[in-house]
C-alpha atoms as a PDB file:
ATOM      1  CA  UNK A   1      -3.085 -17.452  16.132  1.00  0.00           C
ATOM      2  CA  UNK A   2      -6.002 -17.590  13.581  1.00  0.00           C
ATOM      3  CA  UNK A   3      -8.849 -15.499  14.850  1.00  0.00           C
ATOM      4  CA  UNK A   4     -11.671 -14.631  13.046  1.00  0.00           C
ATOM      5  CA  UNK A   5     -13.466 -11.516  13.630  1.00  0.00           C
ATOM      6  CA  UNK A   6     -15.765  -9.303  10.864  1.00  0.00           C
ATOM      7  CA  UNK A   7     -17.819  -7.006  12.610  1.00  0.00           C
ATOM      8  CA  UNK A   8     -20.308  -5.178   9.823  1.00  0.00           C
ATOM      9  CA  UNK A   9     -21.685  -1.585  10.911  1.00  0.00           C
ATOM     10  CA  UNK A  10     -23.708   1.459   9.320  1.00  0.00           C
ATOM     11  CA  UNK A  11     -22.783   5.126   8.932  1.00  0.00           C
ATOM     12  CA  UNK A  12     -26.179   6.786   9.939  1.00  0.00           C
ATOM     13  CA  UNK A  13     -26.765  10.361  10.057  1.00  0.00           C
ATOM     14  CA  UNK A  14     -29.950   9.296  12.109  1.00  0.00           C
ATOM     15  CA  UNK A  15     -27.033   8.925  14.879  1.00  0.00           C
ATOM     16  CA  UNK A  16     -25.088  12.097  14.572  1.00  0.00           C
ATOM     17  CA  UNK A  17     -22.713  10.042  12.538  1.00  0.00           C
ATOM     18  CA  UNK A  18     -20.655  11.684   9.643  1.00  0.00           C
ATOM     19  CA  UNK A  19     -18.476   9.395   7.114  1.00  0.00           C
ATOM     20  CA  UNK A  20     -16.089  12.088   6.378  1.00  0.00           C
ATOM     21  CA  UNK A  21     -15.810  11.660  10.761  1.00  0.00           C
ATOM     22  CA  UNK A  22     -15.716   8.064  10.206  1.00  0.00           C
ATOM     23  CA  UNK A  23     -13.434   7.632   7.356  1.00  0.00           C
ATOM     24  CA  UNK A  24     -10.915  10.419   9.297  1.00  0.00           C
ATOM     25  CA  UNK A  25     -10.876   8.189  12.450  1.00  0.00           C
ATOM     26  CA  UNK A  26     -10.396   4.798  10.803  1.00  0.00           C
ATOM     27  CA  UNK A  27      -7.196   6.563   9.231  1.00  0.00           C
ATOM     28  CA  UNK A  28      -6.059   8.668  11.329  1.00  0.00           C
ATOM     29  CA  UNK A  29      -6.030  11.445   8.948  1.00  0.00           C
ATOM     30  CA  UNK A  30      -7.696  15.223   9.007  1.00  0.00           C
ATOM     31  CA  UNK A  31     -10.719  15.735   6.841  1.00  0.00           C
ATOM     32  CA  UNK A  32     -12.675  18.826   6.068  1.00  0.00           C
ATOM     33  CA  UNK A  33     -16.530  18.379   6.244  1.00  0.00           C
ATOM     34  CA  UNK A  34     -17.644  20.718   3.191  1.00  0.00           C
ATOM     35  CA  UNK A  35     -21.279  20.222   4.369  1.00  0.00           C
ATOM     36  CA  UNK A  36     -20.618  21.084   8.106  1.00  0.00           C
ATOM     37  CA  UNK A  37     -17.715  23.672   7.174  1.00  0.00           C
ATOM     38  CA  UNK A  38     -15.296  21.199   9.992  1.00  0.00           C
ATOM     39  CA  UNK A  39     -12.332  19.740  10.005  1.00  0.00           C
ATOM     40  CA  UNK A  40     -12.305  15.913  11.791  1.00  0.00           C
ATOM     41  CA  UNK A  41      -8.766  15.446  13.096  1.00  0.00           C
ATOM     42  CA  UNK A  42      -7.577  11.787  14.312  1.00  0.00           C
ATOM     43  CA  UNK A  43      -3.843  12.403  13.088  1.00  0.00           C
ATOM     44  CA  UNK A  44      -1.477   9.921  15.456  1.00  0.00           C
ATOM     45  CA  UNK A  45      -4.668   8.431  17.131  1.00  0.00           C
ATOM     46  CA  UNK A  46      -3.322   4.898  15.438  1.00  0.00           C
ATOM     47  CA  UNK A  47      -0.592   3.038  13.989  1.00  0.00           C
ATOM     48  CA  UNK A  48      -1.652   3.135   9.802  1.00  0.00           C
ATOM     49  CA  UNK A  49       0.874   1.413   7.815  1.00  0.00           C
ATOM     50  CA  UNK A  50      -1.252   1.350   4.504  1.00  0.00           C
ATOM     51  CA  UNK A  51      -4.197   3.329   3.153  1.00  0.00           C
ATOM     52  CA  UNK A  52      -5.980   3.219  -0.336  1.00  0.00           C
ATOM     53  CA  UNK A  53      -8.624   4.031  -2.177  1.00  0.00           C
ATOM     54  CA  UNK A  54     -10.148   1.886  -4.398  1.00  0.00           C
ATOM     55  CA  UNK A  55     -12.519   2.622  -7.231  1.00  0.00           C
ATOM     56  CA  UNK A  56     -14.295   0.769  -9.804  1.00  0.00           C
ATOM     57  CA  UNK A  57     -14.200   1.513 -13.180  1.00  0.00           C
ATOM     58  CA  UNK A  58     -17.465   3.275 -13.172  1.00  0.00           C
ATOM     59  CA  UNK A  59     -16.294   5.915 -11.081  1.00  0.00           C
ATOM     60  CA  UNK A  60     -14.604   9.417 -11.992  1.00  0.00           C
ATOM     61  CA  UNK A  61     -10.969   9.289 -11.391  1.00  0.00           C
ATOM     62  CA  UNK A  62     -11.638  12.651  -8.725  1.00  0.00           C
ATOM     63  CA  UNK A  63     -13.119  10.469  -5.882  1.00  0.00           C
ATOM     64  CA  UNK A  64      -9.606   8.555  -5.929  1.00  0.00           C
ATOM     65  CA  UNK A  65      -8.896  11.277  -3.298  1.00  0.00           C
ATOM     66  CA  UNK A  66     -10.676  10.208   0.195  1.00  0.00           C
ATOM     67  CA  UNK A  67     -11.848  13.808   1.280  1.00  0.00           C
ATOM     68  CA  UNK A  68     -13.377  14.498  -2.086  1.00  0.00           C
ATOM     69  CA  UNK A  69     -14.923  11.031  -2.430  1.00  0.00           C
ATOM     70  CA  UNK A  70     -16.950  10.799   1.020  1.00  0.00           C
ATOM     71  CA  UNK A  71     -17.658  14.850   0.437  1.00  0.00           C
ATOM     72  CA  UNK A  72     -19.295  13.874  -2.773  1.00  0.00           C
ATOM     73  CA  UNK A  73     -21.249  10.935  -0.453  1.00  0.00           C
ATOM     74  CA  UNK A  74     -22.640  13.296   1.750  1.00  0.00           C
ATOM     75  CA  UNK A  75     -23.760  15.362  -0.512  1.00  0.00           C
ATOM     76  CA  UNK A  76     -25.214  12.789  -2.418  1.00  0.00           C
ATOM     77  CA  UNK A  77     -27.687  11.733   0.447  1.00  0.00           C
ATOM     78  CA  UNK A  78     -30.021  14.511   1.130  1.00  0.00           C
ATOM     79  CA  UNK A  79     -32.097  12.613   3.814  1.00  0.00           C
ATOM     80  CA  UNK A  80     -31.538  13.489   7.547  1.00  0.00           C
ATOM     81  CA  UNK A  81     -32.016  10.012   8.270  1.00  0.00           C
ATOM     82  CA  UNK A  82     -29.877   8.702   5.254  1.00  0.00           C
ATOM     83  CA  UNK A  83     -27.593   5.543   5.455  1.00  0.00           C
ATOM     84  CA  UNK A  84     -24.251   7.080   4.273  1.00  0.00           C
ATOM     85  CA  UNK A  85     -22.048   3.816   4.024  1.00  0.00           C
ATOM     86  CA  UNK A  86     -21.198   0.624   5.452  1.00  0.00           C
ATOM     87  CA  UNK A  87     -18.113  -0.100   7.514  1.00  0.00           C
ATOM     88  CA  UNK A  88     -15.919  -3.893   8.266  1.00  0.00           C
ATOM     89  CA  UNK A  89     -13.639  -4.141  10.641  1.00  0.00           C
ATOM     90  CA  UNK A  90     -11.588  -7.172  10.041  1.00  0.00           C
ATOM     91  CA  UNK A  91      -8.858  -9.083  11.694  1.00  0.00           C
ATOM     92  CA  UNK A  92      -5.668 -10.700  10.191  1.00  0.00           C
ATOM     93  CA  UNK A  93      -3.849 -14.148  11.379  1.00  0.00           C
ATOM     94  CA  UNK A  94      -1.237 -13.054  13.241  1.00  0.00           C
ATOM     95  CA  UNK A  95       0.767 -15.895  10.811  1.00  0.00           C
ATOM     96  CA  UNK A  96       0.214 -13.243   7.946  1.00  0.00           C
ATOM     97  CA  UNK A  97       3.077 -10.135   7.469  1.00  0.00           C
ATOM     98  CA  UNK A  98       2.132  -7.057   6.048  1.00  0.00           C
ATOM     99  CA  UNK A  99       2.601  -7.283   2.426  1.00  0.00           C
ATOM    100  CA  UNK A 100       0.172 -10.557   3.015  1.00  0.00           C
ATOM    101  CA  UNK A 101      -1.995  -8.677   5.240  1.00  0.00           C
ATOM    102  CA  UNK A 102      -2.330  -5.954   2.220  1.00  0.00           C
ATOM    103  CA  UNK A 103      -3.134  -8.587  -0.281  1.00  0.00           C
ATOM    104  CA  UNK A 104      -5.984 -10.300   1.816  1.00  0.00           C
ATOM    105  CA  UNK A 105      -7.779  -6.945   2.287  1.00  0.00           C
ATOM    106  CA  UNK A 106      -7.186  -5.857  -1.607  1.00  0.00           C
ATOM    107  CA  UNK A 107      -8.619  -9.424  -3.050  1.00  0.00           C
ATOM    108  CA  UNK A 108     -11.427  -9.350  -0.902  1.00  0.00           C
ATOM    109  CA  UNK A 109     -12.413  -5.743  -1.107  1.00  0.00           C
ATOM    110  CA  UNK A 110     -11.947  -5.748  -5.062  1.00  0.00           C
ATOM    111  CA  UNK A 111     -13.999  -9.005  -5.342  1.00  0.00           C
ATOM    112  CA  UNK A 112     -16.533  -8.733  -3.372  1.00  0.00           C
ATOM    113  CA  UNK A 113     -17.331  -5.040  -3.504  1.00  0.00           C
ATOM    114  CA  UNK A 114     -15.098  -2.772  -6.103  1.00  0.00           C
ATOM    115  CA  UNK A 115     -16.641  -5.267  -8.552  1.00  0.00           C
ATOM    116  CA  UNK A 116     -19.960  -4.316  -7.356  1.00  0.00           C
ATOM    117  CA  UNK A 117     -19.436  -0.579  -8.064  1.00  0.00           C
ATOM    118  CA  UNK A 118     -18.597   0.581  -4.725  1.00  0.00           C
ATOM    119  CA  UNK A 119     -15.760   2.346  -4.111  1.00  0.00           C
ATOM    120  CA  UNK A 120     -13.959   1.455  -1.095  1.00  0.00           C
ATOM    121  CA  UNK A 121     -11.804   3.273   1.748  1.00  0.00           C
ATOM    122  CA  UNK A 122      -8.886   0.478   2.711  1.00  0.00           C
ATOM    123  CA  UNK A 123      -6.839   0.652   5.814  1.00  0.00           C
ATOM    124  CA  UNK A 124      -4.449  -1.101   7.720  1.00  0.00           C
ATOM    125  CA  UNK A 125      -4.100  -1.122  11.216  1.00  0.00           C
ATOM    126  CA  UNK A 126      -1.146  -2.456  13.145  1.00  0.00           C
ATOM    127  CA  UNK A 127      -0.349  -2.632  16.913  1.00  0.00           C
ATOM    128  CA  UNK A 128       2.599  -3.574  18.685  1.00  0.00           C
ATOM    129  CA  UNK A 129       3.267  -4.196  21.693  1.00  0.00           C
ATOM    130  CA  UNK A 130       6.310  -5.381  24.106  1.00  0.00           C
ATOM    131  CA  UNK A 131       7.520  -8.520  23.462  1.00  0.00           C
ATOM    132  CA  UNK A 132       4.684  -9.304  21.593  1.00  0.00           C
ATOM    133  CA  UNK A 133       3.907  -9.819  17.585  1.00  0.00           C
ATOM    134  CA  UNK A 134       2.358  -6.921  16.108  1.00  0.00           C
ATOM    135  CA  UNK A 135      -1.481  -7.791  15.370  1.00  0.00           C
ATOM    136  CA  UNK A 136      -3.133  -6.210  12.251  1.00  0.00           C
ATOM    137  CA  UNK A 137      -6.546  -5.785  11.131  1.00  0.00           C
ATOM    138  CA  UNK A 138      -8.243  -3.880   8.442  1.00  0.00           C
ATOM    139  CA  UNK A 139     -10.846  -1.333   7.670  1.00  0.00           C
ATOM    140  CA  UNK A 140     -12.969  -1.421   4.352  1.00  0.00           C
ATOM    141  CA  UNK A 141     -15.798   1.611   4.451  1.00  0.00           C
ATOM    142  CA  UNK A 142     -17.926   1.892   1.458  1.00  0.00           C
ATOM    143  CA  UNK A 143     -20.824   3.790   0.442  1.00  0.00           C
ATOM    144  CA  UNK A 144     -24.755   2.306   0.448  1.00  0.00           C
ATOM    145  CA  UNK A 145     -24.848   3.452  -3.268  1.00  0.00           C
ATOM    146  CA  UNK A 146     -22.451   2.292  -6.206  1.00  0.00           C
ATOM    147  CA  UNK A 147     -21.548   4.222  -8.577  1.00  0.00           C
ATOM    148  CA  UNK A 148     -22.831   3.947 -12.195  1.00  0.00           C
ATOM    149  CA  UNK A 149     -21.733   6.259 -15.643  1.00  0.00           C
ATOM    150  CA  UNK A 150     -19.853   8.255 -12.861  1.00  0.00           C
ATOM    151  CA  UNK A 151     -22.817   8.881 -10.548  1.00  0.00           C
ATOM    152  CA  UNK A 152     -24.115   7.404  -7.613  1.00  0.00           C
ATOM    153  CA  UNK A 153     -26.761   5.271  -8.648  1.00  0.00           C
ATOM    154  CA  UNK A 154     -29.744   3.385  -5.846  1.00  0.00           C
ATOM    155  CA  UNK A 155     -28.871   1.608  -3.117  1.00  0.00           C
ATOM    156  CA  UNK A 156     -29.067  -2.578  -3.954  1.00  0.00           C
ATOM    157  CA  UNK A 157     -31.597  -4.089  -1.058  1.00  0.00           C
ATOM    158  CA  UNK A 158     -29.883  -7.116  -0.983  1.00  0.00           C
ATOM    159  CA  UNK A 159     -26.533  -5.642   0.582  1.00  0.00           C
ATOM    160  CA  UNK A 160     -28.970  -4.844   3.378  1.00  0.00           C
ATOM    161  CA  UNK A 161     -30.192  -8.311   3.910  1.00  0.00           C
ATOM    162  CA  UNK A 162     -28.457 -11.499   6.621  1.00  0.00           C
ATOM    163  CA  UNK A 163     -28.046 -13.377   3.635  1.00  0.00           C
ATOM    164  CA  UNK A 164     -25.403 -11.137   2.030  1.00  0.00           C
ATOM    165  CA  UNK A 165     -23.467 -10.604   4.867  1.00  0.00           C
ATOM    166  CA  UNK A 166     -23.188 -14.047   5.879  1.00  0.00           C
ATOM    167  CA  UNK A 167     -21.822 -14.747   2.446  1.00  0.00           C
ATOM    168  CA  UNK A 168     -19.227 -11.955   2.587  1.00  0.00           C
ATOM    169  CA  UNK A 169     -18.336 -13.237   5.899  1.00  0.00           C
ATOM    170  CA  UNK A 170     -17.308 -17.008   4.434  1.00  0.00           C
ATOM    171  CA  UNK A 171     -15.893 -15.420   1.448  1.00  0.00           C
ATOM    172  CA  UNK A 172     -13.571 -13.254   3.967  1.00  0.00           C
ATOM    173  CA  UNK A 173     -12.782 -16.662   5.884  1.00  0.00           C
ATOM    174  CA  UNK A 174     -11.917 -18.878   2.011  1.00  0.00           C
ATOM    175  CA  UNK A 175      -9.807 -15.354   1.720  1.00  0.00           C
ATOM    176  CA  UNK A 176      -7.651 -15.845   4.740  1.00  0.00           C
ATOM    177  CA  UNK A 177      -7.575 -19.550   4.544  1.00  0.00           C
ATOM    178  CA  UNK A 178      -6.091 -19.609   1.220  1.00  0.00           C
ATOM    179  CA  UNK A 179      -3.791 -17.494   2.297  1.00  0.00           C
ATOM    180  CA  UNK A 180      -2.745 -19.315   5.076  1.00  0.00           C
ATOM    181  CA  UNK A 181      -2.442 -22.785   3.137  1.00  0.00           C
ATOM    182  CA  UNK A 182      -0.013 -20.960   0.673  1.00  0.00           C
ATOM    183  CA  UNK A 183       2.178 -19.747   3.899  1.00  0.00           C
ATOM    184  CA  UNK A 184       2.139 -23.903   5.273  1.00  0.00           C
ATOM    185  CA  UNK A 185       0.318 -22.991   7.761  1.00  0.00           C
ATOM    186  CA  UNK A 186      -2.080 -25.317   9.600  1.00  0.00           C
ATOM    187  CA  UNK A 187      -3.895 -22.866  10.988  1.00  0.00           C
ATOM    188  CA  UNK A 188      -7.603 -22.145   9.861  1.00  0.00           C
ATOM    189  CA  UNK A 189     -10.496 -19.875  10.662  1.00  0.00           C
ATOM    190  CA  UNK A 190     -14.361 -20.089  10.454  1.00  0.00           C
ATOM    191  CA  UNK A 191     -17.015 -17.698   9.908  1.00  0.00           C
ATOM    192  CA  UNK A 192     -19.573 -19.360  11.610  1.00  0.00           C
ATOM    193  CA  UNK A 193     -20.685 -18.983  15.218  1.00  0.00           C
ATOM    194  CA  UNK A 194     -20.063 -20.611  17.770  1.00  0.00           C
ATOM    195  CA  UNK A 195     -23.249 -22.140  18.556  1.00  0.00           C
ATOM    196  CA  UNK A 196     -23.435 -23.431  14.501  1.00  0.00           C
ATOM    197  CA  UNK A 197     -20.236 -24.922  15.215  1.00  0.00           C
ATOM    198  CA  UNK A 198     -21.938 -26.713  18.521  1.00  0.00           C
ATOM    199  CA  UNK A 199     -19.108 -24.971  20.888  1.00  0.00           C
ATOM    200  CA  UNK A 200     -19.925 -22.465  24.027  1.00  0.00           C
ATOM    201  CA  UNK A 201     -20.721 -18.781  23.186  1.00  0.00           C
ATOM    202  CA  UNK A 202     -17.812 -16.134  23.086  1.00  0.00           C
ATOM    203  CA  UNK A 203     -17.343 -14.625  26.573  1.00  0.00           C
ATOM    204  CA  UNK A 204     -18.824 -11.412  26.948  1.00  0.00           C
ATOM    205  CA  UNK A 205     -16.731  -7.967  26.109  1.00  0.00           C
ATOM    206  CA  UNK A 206     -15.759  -5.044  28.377  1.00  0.00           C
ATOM    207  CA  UNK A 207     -15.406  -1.922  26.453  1.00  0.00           C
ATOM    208  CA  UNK A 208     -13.505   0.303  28.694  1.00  0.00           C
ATOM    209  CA  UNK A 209     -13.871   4.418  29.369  1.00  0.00           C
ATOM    210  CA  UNK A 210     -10.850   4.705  26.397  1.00  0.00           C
ATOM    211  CA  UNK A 211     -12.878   2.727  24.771  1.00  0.00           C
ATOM    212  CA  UNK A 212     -15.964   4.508  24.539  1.00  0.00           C
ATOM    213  CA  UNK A 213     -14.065   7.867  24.546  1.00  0.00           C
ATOM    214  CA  UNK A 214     -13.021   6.336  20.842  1.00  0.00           C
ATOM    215  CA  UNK A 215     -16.268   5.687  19.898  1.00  0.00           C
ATOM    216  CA  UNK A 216     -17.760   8.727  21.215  1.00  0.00           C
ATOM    217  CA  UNK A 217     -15.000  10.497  18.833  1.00  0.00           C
ATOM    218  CA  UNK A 218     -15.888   8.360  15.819  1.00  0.00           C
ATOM    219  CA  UNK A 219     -19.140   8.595  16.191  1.00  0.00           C
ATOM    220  CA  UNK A 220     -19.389  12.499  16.325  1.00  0.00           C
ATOM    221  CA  UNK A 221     -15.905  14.049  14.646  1.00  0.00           C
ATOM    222  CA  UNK A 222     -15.285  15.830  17.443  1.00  0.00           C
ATOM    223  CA  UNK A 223     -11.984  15.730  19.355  1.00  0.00           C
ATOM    224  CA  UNK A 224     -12.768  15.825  23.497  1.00  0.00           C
END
């Protein structure tokens, strides 16, 4: 089934929140924090069947490797309150297989930000379960500055603003939709709401003690 989810959120240090934490957890990798002197460890917390990293043109070929990339980041924001990088968790139709999956994330995530300067963190997720299909969705985590002549350069205002996201959102949905036209599918998502589309809200979301214990994890690198 078509479902369309794109949840957008920050990496703030305001928080507690590290991206080297962040980007660990989202692929289940270990990191080392050269700032902190730590290690965040998430290896076998999830299912990753692909990871990249994805740089523009504009950045030194060094950064293609994830721990020095989002080491350079934090060192790059000296502010305790600092806005390290953004973070969208995606789903993928179920119609989609992996190698279509992969593609969907790659277009979008080159278009819409690569192009922009940013290099970008991509993962896929899958889960499986009993007698069930396996359901996939993806991870792209960027920084709040691009990168110019090889060095981080300011952070663009306008990636901060409603109006951005809610065009990355419909470009994720023409993404997917194309997608699914070329597989003959009828299905179709839609990036707006459910009250723009006139139907009742979503029902309300339980997040659970495991949960929480996830976020709690991602949110602070530290392994309880």
């Amino acid at each position: 089934m078509a479902i369309y989810h794109f949840h957008a959120r920050i990496i703030r240090r305001s928080v507690g929140r590290s991206v080297i934490a962040a980007s660990a957890w989202q692929n289940a990798c270990r990191l080392r924090d050269e700032r902190l002197g730590r290690f965040s460890d998430f290896i076998g917390d999830r299912t990753v069947s692909h990871s990249a990293i994805l740089l523009p043109d504009t950045a030194p070929p060094r950064l293609g490797d994830r721990e020095a990339l989002w080491n350079a980041v934090e060192f790059a924001e000296i502010r305790k309150d600092a806005q390290l990088a953004r973070q969208y968790d995606l789903s993928l139709p179920d119609e989609f297989d992996r190698a279509t999956a992969i593609n969907a994330l790659r277009r979008f995530a080159i278009d819409n930000i690569v192009h922009a300067g940013f290099p970008v963190d991509l993962t896929l997720i899958e889960v499986a379960g009993v007698g069930e299909p396996t359901h996939r969705h993806g991870y792209l985590l960027f920084p709040t500055r691009p990168i110019s002549a090889g060095r981080f350069d300011q952070k663009p205002r306008e990636w901060n603003t409603r109006q951005k996201l809610t065009a990355l959102r419909a470009e994720w949905a023409n993404v997917l939709n194309a997608r699914l036209e070329a597989l003959g599918s009828e299905a179709r998502v839609d990036h707006r709401s459910n009250k723009d589309r006139g139907l009742p809200d979503d029902p309300g979301a339980h997040v659970g003690i495991v949960a929480r214990r996830i976020i709690e994890r991602e949110i602070t690198g530290v392994r309880r």
